[in-house]
Protein backbone atom coordinates (compact mmCIF):
# COMPACT_ATOMS: atom_id res chain seq x y z
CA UNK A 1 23.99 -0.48 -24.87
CA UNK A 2 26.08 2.47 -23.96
CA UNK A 3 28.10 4.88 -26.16
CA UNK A 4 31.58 5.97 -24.62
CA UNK A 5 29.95 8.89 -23.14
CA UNK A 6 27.49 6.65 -21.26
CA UNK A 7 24.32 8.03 -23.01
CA UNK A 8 21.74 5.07 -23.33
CA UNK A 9 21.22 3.26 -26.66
CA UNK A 10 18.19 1.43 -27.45
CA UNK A 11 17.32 -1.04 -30.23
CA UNK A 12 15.00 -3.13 -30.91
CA UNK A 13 15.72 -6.07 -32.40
CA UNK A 14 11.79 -7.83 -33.16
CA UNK A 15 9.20 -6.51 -35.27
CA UNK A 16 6.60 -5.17 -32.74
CA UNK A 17 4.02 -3.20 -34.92
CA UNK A 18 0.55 -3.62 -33.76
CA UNK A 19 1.66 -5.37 -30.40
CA UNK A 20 0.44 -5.33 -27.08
CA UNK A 21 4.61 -4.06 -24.98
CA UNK A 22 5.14 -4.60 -21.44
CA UNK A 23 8.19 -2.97 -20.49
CA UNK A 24 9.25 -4.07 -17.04
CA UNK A 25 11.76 -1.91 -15.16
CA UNK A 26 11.84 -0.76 -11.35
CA UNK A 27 12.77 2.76 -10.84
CA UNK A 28 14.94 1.78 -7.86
CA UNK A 29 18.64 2.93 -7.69
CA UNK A 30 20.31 3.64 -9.94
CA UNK A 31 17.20 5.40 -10.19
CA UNK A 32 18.32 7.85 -12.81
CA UNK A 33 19.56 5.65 -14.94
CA UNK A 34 16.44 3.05 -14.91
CA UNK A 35 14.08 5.72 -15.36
CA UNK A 36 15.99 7.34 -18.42
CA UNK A 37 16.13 3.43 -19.91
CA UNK A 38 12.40 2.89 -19.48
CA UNK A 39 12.11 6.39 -21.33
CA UNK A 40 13.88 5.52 -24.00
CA UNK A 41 12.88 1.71 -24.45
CA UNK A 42 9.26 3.30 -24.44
CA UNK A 43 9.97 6.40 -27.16
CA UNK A 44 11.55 3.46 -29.47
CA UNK A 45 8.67 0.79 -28.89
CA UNK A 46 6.21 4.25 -29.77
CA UNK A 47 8.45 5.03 -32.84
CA UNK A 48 8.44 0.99 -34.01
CA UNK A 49 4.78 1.66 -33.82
CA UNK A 50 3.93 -0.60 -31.22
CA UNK A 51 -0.09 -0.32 -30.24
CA UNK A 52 0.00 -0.31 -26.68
CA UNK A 53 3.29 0.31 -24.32
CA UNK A 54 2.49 -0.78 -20.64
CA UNK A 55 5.36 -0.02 -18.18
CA UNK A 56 5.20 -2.51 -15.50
CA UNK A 57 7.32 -0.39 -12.58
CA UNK A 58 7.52 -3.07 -9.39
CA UNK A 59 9.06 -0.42 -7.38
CA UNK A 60 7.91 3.44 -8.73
CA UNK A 61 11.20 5.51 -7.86
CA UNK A 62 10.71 9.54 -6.67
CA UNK A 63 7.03 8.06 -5.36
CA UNK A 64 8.45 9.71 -1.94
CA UNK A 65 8.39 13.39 -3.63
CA UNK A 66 4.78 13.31 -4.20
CA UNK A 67 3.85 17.29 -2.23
CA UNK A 68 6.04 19.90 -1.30
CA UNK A 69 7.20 19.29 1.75
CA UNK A 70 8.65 23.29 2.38
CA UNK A 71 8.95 26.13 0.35
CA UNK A 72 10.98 25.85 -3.08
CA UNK A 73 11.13 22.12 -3.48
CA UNK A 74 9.86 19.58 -6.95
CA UNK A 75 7.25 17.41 -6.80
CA UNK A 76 9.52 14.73 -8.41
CA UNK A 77 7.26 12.10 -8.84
CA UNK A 78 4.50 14.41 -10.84
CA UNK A 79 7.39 15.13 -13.34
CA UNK A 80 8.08 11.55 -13.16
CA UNK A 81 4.45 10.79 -14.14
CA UNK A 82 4.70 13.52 -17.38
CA UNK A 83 8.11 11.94 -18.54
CA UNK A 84 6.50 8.51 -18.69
CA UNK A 85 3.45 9.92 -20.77
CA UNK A 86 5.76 12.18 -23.34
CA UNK A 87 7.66 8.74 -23.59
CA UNK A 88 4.38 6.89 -25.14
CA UNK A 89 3.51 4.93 -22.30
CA UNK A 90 -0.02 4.04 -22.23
CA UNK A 91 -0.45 2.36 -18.72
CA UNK A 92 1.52 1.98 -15.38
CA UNK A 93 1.46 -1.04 -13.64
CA UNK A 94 3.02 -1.03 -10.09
CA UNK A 95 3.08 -2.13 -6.82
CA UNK A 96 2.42 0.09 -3.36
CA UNK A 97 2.68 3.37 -4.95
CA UNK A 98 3.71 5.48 -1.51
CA UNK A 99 0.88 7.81 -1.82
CA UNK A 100 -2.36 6.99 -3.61
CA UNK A 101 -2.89 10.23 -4.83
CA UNK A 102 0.58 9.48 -7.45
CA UNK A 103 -2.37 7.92 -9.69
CA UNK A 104 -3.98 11.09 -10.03
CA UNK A 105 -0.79 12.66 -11.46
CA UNK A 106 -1.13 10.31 -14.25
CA UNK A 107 -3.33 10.91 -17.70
CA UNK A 108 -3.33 7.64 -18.55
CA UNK A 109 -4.57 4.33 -16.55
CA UNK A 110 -2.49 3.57 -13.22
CA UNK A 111 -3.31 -0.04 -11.73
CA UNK A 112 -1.65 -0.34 -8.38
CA UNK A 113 -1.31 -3.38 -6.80
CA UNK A 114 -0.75 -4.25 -3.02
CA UNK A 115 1.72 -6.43 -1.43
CA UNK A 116 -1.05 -6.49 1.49
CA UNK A 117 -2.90 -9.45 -0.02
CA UNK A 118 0.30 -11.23 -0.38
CA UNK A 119 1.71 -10.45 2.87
CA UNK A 120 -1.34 -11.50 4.70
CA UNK A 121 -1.20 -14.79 2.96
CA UNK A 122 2.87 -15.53 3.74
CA UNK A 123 1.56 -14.41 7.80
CA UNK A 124 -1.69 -16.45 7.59
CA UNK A 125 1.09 -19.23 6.47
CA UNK A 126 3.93 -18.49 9.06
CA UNK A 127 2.05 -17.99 11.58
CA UNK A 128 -0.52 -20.60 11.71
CA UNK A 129 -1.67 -21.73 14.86
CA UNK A 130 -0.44 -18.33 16.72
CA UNK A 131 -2.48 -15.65 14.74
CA UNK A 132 -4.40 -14.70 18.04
CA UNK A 133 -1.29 -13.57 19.67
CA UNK A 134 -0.19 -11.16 16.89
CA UNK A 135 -0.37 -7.71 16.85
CA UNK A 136 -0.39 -5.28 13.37
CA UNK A 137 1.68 -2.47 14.33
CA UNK A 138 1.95 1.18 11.57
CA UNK A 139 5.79 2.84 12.61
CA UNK A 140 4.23 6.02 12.25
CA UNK A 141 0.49 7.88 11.99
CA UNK A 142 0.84 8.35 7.84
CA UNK A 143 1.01 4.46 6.94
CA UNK A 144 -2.31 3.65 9.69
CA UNK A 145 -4.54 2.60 6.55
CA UNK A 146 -1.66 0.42 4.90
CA UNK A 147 -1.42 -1.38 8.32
CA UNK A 148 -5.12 -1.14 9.07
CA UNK A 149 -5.71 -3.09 5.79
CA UNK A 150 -3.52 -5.87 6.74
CA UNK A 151 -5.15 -6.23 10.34
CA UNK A 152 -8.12 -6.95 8.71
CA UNK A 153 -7.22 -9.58 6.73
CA UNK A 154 -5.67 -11.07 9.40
CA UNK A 155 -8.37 -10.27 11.89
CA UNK A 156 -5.38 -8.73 14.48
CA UNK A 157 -5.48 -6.11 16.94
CA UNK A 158 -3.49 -2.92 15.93
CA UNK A 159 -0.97 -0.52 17.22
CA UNK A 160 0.67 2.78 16.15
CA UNK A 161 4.60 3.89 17.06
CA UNK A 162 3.96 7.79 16.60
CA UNK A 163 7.35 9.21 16.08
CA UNK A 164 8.78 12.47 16.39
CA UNK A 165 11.66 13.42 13.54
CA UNK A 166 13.65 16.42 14.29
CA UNK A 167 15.72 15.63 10.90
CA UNK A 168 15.52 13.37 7.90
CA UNK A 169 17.65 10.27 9.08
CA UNK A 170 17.12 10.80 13.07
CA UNK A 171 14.63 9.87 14.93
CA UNK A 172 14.24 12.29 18.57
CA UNK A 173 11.32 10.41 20.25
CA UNK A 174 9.03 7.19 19.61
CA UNK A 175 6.02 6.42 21.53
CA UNK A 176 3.83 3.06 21.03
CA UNK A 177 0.01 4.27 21.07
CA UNK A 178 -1.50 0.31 22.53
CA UNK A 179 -0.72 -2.57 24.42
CA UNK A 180 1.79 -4.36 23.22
CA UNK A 181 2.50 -6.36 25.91
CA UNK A 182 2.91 -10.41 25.40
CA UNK A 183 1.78 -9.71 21.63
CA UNK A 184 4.23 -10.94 18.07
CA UNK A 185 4.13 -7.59 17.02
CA UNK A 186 4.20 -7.00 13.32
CA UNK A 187 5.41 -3.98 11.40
CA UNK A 188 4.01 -3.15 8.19
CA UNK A 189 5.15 -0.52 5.87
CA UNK A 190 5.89 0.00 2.10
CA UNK A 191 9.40 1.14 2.36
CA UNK A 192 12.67 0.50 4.31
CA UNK A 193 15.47 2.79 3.26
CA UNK A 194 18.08 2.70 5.48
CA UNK A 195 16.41 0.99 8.18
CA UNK A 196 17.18 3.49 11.04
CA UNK A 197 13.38 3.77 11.85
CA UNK A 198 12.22 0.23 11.44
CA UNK A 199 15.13 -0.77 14.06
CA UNK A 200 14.20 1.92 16.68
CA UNK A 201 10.45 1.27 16.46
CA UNK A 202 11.44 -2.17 17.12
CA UNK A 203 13.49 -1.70 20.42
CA UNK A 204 10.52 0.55 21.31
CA UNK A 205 8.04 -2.60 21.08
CA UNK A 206 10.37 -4.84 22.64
CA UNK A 207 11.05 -2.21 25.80
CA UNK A 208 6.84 -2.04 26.20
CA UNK A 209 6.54 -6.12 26.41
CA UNK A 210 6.16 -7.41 22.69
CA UNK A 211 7.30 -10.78 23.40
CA UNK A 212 9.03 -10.91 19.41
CA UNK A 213 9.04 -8.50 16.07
CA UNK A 214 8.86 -9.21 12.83
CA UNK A 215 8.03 -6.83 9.55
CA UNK A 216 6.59 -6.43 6.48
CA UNK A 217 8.06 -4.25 4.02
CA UNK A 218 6.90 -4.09 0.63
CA UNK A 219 9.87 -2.38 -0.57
CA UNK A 220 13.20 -3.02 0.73
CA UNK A 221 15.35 0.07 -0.63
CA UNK A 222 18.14 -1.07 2.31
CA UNK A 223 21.02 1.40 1.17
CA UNK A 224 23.61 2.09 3.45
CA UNK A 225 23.91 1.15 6.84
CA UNK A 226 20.24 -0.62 6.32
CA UNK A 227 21.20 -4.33 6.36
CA UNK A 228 23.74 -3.88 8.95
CA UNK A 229 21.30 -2.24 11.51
CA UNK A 230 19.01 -5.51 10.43
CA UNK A 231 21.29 -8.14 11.03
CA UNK A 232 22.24 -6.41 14.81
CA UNK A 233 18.71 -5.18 15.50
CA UNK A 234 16.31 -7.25 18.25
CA UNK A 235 13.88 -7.27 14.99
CA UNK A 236 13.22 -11.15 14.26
CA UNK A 237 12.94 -11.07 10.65
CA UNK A 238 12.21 -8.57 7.78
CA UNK A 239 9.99 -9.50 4.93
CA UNK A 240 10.35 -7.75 1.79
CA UNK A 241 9.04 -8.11 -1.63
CA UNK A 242 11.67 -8.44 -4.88
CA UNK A 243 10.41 -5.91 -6.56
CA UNK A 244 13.85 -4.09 -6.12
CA UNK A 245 16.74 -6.52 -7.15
CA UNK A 246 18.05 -7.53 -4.01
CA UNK A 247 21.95 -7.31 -3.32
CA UNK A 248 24.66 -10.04 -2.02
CA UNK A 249 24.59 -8.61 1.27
CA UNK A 250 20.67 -8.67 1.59
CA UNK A 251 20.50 -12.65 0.37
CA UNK A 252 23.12 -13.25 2.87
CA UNK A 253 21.31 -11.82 5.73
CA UNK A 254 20.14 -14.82 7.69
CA UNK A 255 17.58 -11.71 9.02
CA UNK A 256 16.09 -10.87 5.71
CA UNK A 257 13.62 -13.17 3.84
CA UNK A 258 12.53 -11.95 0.05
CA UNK A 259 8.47 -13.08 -1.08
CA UNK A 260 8.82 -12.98 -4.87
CA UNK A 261 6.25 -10.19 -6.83
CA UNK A 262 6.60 -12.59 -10.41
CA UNK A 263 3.44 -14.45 -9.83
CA UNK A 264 1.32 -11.30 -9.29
CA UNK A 265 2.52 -9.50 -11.75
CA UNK A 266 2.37 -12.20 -13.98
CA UNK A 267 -1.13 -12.72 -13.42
CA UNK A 268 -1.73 -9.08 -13.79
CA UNK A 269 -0.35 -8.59 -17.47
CA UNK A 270 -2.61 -11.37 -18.47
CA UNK A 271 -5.09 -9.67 -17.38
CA UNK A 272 -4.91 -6.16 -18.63
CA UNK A 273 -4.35 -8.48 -22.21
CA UNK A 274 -7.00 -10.22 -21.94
CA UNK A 275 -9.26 -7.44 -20.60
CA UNK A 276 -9.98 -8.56 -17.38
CA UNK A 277 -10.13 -7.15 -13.60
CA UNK A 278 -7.20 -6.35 -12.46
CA UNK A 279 -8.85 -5.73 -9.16
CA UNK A 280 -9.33 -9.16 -8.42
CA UNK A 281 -5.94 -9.26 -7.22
CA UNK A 282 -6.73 -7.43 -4.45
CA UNK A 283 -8.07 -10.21 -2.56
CA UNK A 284 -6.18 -13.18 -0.75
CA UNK A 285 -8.39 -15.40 -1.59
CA UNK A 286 -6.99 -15.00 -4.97
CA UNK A 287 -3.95 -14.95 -4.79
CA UNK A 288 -3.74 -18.88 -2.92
CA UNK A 289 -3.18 -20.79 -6.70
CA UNK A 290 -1.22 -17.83 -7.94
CA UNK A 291 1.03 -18.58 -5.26
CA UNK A 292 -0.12 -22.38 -5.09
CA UNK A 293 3.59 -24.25 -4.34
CA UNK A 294 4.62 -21.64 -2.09
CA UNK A 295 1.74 -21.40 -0.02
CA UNK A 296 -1.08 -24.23 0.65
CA UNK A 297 -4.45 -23.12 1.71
CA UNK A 298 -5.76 -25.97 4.30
């Protein structure tokens, strides 16, 4: 609830002394407000004397202020990471934190699971019968290893687009670092904000031979302009995950294709309850009766 001032009201309405919480709420815009919910759902759980308050955080909002980037600037997503602790929160659970090293601004457990398992299983699945034509491409030199992880699982080659930004929001130059040529190129990243970058990096495939391109996204932010630019670029398809609520305009996209997160994360809760590896989850291998209905392993 909300008082006329719009300050955030919590109660809760169960008896939850002594239980095991999961408090499941995306950071994603409007980011403010979700994180200052989540904050206050988890200081009233604490004060109803719950005995453990996991915050399961599909997408981890601020994740992109992790360093300071020039002189007098936050690192946003270490206060972030303090806030959740003073709040009572005793683990995060969330999905392709932007940097690793967020974990390590944490005092308390961090699991963070990947959307590459899942991804390579939805490819392995879509592309059947073509997987020696495809290509793994990174849209810039920081998310290499993200990419790199996928190739492997999907035993592809794998190129780089090494950009040079002159601004945040403009792009000056792109260069594609391998051949590219005849290859269904596929672009693999963790976030796609307002999709100026993803477009350009695919023109810049398409103008050095790749035959089609589709991409990945684990996160698909898409503010502004972002679907837009989809719908008109020479980009095939996007594939993004749900773990921000997608809008009317992104479900009507005939462009845009959403792989649910439920499943995963389902199987993950049950697992930090009943004490089990949460780790396992990395694997695709896994994943195949998680997913079983959506995807058939033959």
């Amino acid at each position: 609830e909300r008082f006329n001032d719009q300050e955030i009201f919590v109660e809760v309405y169960e008896n939850v002394r002594g239980e095991d919480m999961y408090i499941i709420q995306p950071t994603s815009n409007p980011a403010n407000d979700n994180l200052m919910e989540l904050l206050i759902i988890a200081d009233a759980l604490r004060r109803s004397s719950a005995a453990r308050i996991t915050a399961v955080i599909p997408y981890f909002g601020y994740a992109r202020q992790d360093r300071r980037a020039k002189a007098r600037t936050p690192i946003s997503a270490k206060l972030v990471a303090n806030l959740l602790t003073e709040a009572g929160i005793d683990r995060v659970l969330t999905l392709d934190l932007h940097a690793a090293q967020i974990q390590g601004f944490f005092d308390v457990p961090v699991d963070n699971l990947y959307s590459a398992p899942i991804f390579a299983l939805d490819i392995e699945h879509n592309f059947k019968g073509d997987m020696d034509n495809l290509m793994v491409v990174s849209p810039d030199v920081g998310g290499v290893s993200r990419a790199r992880e996928i190739a492997k699982r999907i035993k592809a080659p794998m190129a780089i687009v090494d950009k040079r930004r002159e601004k945040a929001g403009e792009i000056a130059e792109m260069t594609v670092i391998g051949d590219v040529a005849g290859k269904k190129c596929i672009i693999v990243d963790d976030i796609c904000d307002t999709a100026g970058t993803l477009c350009k990096a695919a023109e810049v495939l398409i103008e050095n031979g790749a035959v089609e391109v589709h991409s990945y996204i684990t996160h698909g932010v898409l503010s502004g302009p972002a679907v837009e630019r989809i719908s008109k670029s020479v980009m095939k398809n996007l594939v993004i995950t749900d773990s921000i609520r997608p809008t009317a305009e992104t479900l009507a996209c005939p462009n845009i294709r959403i792989v649910p997160t439920a499943p995963i994360f389902a199987q993950a809760i049950l697992n930090i309850w009943s004490g089990t590896s949460v780790s396992s989850l990395f694997e695709t291998d896994t994943l195949v009766p998680i997913y079983e209905g959506m995807y058939q392993q033959k």
